[in-house]
Each structure stands twice: as structure tokens, then as C-alpha cells.
PDB file of N, CA and C in Angstrom:
ATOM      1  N   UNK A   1       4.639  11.054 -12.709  1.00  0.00           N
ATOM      2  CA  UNK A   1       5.959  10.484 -12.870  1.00  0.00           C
ATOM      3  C   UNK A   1       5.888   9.485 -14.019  1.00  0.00           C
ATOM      4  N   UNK A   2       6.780   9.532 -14.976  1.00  0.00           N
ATOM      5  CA  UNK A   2       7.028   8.682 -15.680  1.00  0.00           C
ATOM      6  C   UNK A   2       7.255   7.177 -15.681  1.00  0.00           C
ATOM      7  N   UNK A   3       7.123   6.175 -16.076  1.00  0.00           N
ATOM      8  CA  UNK A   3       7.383   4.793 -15.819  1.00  0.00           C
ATOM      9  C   UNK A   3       8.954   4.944 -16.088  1.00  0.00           C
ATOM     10  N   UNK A   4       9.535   5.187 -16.564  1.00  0.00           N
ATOM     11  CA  UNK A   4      11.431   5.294 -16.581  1.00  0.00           C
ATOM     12  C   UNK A   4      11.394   5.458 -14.987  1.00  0.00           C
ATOM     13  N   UNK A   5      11.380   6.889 -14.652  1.00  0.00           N
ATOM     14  CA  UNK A   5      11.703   7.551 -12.909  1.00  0.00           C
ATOM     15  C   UNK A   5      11.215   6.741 -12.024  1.00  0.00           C
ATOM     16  N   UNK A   6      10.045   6.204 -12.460  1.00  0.00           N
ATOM     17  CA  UNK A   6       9.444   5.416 -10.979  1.00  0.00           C
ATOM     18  C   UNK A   6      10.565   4.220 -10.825  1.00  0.00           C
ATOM     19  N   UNK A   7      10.761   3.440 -11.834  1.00  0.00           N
ATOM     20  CA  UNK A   7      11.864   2.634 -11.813  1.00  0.00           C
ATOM     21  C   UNK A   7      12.717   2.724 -11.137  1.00  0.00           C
ATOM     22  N   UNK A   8      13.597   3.407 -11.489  1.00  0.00           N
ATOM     23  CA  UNK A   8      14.812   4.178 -11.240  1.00  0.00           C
ATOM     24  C   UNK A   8      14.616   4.697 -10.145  1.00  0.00           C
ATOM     25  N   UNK A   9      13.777   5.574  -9.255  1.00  0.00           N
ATOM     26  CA  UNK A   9      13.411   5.173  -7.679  1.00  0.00           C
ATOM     27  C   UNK A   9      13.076   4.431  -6.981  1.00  0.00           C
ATOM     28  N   UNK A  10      12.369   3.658  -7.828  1.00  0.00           N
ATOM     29  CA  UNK A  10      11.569   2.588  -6.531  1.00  0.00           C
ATOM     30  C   UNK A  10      12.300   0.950  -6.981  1.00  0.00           C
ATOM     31  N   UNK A  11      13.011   0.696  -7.865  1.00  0.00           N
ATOM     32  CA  UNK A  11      13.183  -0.002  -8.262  1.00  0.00           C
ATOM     33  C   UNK A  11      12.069  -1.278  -8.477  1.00  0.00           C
ATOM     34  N   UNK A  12      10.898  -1.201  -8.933  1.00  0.00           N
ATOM     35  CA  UNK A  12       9.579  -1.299  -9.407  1.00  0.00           C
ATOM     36  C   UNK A  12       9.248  -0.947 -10.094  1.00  0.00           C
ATOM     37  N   UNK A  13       8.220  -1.970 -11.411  1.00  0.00           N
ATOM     38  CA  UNK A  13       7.509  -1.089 -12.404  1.00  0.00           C
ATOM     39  C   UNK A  13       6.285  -0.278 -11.613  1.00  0.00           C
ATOM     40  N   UNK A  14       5.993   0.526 -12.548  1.00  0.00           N
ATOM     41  CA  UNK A  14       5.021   1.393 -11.987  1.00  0.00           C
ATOM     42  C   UNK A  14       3.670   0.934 -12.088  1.00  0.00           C
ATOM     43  N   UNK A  15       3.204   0.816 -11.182  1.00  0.00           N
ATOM     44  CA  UNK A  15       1.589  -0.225 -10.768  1.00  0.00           C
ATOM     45  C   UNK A  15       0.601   0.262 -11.837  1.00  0.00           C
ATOM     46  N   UNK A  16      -0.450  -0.542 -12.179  1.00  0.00           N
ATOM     47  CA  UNK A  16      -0.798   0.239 -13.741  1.00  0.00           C
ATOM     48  C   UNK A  16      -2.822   0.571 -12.661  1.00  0.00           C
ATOM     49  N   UNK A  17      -3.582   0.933 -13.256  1.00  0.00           N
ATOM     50  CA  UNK A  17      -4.505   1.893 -12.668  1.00  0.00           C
ATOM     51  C   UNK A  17      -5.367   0.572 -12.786  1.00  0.00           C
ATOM     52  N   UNK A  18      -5.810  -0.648 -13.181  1.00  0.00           N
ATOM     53  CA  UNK A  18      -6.966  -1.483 -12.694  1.00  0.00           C
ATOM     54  C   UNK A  18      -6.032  -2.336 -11.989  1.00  0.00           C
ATOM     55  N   UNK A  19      -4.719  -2.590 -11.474  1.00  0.00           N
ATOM     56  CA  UNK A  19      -4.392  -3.312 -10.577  1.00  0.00           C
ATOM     57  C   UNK A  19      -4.894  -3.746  -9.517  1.00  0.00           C
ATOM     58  N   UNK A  20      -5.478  -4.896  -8.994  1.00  0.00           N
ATOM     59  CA  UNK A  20      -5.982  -5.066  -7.654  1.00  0.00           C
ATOM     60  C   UNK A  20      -4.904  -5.513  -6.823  1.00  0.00           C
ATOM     61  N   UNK A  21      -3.896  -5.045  -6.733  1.00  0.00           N
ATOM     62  CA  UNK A  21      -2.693  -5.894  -5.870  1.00  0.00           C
ATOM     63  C   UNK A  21      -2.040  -4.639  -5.317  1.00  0.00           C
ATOM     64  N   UNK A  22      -2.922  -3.587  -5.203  1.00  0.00           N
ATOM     65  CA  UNK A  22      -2.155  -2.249  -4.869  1.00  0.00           C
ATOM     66  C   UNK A  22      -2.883  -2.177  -3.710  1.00  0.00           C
ATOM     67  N   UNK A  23      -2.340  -2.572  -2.812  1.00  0.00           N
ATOM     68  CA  UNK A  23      -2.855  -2.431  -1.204  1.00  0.00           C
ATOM     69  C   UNK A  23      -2.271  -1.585  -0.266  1.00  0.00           C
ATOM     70  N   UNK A  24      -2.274  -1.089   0.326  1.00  0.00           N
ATOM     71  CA  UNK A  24      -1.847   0.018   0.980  1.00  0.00           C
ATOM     72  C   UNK A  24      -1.802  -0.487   2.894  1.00  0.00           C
ATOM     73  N   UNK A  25      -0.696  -0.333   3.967  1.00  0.00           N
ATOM     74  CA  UNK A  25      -1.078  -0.385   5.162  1.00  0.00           C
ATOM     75  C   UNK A  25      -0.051   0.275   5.716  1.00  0.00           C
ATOM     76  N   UNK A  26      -0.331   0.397   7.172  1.00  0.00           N
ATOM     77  CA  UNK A  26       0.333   1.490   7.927  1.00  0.00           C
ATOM     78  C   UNK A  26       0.461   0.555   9.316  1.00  0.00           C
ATOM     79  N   UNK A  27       0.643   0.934  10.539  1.00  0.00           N
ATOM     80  CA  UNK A  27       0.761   0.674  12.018  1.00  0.00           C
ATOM     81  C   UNK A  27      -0.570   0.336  11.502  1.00  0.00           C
ATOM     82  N   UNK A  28      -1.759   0.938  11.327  1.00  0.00           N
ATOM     83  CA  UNK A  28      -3.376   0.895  11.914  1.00  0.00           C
ATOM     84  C   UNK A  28      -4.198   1.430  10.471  1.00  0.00           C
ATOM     85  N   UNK A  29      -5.354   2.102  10.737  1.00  0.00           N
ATOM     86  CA  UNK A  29      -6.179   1.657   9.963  1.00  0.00           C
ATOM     87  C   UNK A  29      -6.123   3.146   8.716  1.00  0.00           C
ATOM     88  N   UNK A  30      -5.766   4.599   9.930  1.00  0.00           N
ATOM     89  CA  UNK A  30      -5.857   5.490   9.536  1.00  0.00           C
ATOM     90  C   UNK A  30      -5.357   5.888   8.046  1.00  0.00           C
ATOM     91  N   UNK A  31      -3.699   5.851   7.929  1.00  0.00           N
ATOM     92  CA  UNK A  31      -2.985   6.601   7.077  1.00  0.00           C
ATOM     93  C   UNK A  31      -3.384   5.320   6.249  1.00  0.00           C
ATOM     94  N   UNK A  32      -3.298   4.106   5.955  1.00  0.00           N
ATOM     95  CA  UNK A  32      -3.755   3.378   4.479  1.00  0.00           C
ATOM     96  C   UNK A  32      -5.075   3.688   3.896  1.00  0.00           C
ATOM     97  N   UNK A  33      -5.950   4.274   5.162  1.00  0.00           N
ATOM     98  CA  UNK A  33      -7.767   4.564   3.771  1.00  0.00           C
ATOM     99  C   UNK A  33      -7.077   5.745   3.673  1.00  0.00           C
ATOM    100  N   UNK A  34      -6.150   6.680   4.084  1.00  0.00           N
ATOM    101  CA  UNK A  34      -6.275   7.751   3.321  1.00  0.00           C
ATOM    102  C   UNK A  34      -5.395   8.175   2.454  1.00  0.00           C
ATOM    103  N   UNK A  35      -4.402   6.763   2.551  1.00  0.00           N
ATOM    104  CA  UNK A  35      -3.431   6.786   1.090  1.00  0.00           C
ATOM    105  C   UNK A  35      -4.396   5.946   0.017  1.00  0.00           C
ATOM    106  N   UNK A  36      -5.301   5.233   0.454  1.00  0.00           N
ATOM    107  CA  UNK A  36      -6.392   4.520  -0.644  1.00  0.00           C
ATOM    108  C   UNK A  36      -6.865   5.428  -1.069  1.00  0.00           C
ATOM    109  N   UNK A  37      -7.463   6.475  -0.541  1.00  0.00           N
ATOM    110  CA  UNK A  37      -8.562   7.725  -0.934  1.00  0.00           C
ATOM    111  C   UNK A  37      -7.360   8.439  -1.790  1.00  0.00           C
ATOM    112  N   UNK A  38      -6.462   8.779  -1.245  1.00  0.00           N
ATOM    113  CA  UNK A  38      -5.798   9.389  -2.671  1.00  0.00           C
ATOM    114  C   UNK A  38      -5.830   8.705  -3.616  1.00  0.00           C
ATOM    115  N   UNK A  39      -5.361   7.140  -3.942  1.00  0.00           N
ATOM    116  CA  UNK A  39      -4.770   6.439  -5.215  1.00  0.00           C
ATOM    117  C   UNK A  39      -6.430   6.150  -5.952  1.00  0.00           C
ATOM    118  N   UNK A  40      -7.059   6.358  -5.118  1.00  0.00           N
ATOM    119  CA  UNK A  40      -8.458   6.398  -6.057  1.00  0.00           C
ATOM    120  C   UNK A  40      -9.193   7.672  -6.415  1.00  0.00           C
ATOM    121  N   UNK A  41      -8.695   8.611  -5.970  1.00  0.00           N
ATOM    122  CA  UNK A  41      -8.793   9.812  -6.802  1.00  0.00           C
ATOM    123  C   UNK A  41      -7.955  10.221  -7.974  1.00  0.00           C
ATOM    124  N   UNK A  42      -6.697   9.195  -8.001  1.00  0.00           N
ATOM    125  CA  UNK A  42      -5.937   9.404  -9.191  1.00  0.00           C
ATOM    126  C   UNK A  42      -6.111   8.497 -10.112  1.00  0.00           C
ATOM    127  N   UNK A  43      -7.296   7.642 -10.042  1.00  0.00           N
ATOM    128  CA  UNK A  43      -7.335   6.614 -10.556  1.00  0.00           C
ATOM    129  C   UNK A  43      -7.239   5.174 -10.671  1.00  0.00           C
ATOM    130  N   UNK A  44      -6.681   4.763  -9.565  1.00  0.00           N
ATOM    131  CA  UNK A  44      -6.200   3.614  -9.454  1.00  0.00           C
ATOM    132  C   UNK A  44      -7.271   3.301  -8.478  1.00  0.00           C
ATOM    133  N   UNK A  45      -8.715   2.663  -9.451  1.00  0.00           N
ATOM    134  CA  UNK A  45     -10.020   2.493  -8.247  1.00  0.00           C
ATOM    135  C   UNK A  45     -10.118   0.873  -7.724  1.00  0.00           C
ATOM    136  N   UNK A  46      -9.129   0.203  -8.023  1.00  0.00           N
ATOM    137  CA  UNK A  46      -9.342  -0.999  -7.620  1.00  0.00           C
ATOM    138  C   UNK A  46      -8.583  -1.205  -6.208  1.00  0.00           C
ATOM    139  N   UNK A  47      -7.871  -0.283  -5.833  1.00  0.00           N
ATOM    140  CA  UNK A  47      -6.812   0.336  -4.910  1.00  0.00           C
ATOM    141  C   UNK A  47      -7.264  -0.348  -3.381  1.00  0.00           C
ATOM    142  N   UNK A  48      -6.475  -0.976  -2.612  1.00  0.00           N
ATOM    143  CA  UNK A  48      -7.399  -1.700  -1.342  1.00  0.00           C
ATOM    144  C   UNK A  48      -6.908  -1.096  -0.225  1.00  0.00           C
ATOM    145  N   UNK A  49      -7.002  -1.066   0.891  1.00  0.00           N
ATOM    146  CA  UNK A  49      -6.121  -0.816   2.385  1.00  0.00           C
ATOM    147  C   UNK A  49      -6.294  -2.027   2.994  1.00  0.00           C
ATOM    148  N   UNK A  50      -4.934  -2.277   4.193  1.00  0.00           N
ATOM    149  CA  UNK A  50      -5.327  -3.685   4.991  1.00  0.00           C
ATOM    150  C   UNK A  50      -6.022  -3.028   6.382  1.00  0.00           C
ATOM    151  N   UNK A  51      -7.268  -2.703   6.956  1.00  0.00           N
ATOM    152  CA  UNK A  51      -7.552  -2.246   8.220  1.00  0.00           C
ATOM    153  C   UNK A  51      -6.942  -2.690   9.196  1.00  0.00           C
ATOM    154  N   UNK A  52      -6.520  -3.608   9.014  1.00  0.00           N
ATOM    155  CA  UNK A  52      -5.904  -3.947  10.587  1.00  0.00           C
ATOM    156  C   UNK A  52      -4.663  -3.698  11.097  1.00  0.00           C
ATOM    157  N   UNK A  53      -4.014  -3.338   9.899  1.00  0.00           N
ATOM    158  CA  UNK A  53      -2.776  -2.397  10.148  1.00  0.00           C
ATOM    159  C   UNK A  53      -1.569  -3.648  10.414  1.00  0.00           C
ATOM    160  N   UNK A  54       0.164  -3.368  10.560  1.00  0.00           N
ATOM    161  CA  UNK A  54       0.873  -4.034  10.551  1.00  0.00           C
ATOM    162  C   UNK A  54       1.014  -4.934  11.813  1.00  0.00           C
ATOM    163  N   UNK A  55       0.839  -4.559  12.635  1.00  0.00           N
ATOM    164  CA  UNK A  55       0.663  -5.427  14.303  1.00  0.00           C
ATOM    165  C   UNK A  55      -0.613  -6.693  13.852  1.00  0.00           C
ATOM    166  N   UNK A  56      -1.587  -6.523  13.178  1.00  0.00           N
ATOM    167  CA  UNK A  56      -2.720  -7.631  13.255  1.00  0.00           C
ATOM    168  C   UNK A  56      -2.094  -8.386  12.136  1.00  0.00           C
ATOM    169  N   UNK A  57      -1.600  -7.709  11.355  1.00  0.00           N
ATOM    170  CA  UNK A  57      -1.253  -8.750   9.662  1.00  0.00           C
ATOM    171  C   UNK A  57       0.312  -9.709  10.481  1.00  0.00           C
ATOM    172  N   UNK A  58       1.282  -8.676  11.165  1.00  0.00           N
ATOM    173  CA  UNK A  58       2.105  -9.609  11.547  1.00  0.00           C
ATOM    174  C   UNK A  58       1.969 -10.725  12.478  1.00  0.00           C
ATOM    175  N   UNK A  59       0.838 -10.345  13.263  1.00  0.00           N
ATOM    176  CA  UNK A  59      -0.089 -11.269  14.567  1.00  0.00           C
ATOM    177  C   UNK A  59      -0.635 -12.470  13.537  1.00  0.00           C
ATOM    178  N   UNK A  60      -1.113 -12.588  12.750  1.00  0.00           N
ATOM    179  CA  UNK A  60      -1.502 -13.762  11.766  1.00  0.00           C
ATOM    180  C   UNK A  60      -0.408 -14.280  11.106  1.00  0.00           C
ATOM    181  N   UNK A  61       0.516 -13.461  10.523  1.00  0.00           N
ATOM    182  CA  UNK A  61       1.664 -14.586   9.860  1.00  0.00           C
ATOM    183  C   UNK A  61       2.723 -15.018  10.898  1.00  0.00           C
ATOM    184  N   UNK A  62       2.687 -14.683  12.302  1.00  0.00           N
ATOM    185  CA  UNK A  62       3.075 -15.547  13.441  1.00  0.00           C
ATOM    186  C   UNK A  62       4.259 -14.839  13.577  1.00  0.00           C
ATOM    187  N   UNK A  63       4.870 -13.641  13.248  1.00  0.00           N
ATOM    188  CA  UNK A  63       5.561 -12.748  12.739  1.00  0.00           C
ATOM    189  C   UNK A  63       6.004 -11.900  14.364  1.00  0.00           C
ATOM    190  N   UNK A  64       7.268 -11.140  14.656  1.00  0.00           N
ATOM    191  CA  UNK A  64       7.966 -10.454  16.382  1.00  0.00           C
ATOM    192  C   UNK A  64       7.187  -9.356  15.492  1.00  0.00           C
ATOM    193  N   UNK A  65       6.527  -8.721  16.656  1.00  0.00           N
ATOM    194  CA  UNK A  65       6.338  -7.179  15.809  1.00  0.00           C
ATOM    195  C   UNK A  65       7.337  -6.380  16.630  1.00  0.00           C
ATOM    196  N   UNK A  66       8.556  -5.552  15.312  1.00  0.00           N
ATOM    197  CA  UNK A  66       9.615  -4.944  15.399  1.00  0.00           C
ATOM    198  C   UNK A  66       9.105  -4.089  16.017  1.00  0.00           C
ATOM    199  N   UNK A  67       9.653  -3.439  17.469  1.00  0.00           N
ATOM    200  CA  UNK A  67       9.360  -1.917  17.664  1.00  0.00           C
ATOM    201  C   UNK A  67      10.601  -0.758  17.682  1.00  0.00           C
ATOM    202  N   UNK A  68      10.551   0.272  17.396  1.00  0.00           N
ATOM    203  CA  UNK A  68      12.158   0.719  17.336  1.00  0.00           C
ATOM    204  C   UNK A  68      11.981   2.361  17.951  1.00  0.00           C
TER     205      UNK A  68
END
């Protein structure tokens, strides 16, 4: 995808490939290493996941964890 389109969808520039601020998380630990394992097969190797997933990150910033 082009940097124009990504824009224009995500309303975001498009993250550039030594970024370390490209972190990835999910509910848990699974689907972020394996959206990491993709973005570092495309290049983007500085690419992180949060393991503890959104329930532990919102449990530290003192945060209701939404359930729906």
C-alpha cells in the first residue's frame, strides 16, 4: 500500500520499517506475536508485541476492562 492510501484509510502516516513504536496487542498473548511475526517478515524488525494482552495493560493503567 502506498503512503497516500494508508492515509486515507487509517487516517495515519504509514509506520516507516526501523520504527520501534510499532507494537502490536490483542485480548492475550497469541494474535500480537503473530501479527509481530508477520510485520517482521515484511520488514519492520524492530516490531514489538505487548504479552500480556489488553486485560493486564488495562489492569496497570487502573483502567474498567470493557466487555461486550
Amino acid at each position: 500500500m502506498n503512503e497516500s492510501n494508508f492515509i486515507e484509510q487509517f487516517g495515519k502516516e504509514m509506520p516507516m520499517k526501523w520504527n520501534i513504536n510499532l507494537i502490536f496487542h490483542s485480548m492475550g498473548p497469541i494474535r500480537s506475536k503473530a501479527a509481530m511475526k508477520l510485520a517482521h517478515k515484511l520488514g519492520f524488525l524492530k516490531a514489538r508485541h505487548y504479552p500480556g494482552g489488553w486485560e493486564e495493560w488495562s489492569e496497570k493503567q487502573g483502567l474498567p476492562l470493557k466487555k461486550e
